[in-house]
C-alpha atoms as a PDB file:
ATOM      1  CA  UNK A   1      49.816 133.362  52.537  1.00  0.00           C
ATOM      2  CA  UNK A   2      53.026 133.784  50.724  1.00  0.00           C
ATOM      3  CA  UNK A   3      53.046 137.897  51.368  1.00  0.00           C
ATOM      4  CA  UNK A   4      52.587 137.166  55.108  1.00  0.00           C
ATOM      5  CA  UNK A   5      55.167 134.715  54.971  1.00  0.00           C
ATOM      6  CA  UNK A   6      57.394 136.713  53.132  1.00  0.00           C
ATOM      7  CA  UNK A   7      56.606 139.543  55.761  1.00  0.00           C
ATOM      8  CA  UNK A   8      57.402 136.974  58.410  1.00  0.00           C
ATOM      9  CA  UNK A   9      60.578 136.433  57.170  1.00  0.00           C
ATOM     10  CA  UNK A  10      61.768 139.910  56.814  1.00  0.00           C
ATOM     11  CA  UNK A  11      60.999 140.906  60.249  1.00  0.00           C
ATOM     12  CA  UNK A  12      57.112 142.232  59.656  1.00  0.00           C
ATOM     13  CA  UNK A  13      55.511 139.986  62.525  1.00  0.00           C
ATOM     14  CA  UNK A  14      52.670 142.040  63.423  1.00  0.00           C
ATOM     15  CA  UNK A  15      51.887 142.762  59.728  1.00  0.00           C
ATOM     16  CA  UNK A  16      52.649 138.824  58.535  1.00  0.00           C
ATOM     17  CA  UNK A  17      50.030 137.367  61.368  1.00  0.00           C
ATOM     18  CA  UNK A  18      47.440 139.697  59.755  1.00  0.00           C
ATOM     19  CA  UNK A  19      47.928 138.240  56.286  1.00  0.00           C
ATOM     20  CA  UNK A  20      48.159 134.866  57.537  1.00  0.00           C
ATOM     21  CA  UNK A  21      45.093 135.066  59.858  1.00  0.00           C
ATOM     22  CA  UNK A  22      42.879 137.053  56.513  1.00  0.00           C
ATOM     23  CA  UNK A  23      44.007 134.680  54.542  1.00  0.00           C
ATOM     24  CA  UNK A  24      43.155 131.410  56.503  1.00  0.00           C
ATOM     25  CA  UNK A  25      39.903 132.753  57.233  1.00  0.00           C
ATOM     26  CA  UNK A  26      39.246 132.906  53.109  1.00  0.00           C
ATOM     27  CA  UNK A  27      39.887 129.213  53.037  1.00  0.00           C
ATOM     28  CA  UNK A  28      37.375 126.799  52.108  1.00  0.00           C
ATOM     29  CA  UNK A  29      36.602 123.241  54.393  1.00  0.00           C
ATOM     30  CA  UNK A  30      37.900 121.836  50.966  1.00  0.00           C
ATOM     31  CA  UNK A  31      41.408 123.794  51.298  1.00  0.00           C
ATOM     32  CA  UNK A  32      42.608 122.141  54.864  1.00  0.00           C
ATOM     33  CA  UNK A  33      45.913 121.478  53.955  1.00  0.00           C
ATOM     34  CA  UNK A  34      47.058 124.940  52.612  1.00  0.00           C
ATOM     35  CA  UNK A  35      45.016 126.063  56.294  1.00  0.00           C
ATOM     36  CA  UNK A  36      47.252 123.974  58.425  1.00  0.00           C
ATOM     37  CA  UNK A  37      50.141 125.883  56.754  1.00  0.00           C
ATOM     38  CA  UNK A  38      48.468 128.625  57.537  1.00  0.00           C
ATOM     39  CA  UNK A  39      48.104 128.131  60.992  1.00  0.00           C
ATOM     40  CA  UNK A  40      52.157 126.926  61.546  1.00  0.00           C
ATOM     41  CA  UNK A  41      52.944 130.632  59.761  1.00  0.00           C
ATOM     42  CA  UNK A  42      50.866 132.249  62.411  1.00  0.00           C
ATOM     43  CA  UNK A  43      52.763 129.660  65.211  1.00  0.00           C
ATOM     44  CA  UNK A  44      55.857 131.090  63.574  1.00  0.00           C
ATOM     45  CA  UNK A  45      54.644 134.271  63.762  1.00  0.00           C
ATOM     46  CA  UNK A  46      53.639 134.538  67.342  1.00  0.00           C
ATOM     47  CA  UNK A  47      57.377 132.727  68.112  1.00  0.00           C
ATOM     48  CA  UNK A  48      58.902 135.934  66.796  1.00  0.00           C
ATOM     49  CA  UNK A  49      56.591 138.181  69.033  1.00  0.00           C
ATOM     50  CA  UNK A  50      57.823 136.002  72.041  1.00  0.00           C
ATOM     51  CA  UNK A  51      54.173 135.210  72.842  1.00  0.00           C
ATOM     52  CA  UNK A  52      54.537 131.249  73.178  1.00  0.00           C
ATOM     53  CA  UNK A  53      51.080 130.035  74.060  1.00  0.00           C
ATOM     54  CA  UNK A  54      48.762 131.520  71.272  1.00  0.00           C
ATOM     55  CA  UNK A  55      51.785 129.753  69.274  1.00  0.00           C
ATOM     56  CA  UNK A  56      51.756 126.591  70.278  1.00  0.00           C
ATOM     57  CA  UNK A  57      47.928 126.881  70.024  1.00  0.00           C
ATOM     58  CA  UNK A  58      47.950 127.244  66.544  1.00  0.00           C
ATOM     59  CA  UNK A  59      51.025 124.991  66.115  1.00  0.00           C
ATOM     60  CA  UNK A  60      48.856 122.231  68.088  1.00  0.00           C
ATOM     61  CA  UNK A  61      45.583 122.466  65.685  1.00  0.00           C
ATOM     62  CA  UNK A  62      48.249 122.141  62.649  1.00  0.00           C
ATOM     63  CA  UNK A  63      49.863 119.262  63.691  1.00  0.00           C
ATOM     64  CA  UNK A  64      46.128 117.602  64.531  1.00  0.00           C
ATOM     65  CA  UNK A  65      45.056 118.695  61.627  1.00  0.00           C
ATOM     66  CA  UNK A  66      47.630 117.948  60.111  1.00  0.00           C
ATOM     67  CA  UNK A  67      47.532 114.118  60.854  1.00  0.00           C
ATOM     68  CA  UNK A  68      43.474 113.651  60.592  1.00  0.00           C
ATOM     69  CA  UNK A  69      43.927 114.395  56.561  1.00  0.00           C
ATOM     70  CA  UNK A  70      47.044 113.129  55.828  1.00  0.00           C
ATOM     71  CA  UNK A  71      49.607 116.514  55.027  1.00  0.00           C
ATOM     72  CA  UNK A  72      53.308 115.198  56.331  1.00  0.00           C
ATOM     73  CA  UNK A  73      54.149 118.721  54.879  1.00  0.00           C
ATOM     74  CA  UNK A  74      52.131 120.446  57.648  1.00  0.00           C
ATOM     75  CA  UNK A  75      53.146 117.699  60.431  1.00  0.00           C
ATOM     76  CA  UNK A  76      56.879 118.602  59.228  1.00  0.00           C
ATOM     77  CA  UNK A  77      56.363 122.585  59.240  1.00  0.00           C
ATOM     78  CA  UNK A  78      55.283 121.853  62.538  1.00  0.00           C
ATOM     79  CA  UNK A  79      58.483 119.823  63.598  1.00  0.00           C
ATOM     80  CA  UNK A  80      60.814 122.193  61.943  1.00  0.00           C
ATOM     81  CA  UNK A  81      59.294 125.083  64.874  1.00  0.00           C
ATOM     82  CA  UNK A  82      59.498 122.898  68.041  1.00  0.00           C
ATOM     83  CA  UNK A  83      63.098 123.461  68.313  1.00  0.00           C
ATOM     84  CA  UNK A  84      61.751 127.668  68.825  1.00  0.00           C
ATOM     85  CA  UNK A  85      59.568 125.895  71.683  1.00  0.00           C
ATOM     86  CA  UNK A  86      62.118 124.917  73.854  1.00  0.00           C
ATOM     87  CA  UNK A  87      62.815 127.947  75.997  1.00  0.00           C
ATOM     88  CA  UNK A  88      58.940 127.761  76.406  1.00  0.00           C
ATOM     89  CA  UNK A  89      58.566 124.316  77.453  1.00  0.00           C
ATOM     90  CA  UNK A  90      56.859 125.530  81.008  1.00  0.00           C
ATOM     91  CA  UNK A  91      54.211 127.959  78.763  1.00  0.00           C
ATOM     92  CA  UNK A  92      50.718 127.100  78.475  1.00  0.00           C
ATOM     93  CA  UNK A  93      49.813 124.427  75.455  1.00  0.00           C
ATOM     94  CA  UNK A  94      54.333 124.250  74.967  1.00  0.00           C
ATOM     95  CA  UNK A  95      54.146 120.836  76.985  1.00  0.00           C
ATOM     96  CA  UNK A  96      51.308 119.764  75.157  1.00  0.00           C
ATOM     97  CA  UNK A  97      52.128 120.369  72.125  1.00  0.00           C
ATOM     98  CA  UNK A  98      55.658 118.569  72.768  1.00  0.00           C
ATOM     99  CA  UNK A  99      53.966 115.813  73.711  1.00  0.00           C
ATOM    100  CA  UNK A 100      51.790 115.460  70.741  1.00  0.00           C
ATOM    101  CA  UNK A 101      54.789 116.051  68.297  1.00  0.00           C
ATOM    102  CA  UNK A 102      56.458 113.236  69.947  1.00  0.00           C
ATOM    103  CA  UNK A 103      53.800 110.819  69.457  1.00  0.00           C
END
């Protein structure tokens, strides 16, 4: 997770969202907090390929997540990347998502 964030953060998109997705789909049921991180790197990640709707997808099943166990870290990771949203609002899942955030 950290490598693809790291990646993410330098630039690396295509190579961070691998990392992120391998390394969600090592995660345990047990480990659903460090997998709704997981999935608002890959919303991040998609943001910086310009693809909005896979990445509000993902950013949609954190925040839900998210909220059903309890991880205000993961709600607020969330948050921090609806700002990125907004010249997307007419994309599939952007309005949505919006929504759901605002709830």
């Amino acid at each position: 997770m950290d490598s693809g964030q790291a990646l993410l953060d330098l630039g690396d998109t295509g190579r961070a969202h691998q990392l992120i997705a391998e390394g969600e789909s090592l995660l345990p049921p047990a480990r659903d907090k460090t997998r709704g991180v997981f999935l608002t790197y890959r919303a991040a990640s998609y943001l910086s390929l310009n693809d909005p709707e896979p990445a509000a997808a993902a950013a949609t099943e954190s925040l839900i997540l998210a909220r059903r166990i309890g991880a205000p870290r993961c709600a607020n990771l969330v948050r921090d990347l609806l700002p990125r949203f907004q010249p997307y609002r007419h994309a599939q899942g952007v309005p949505e998502l919006l929504q759901l955030a605002a709830a």
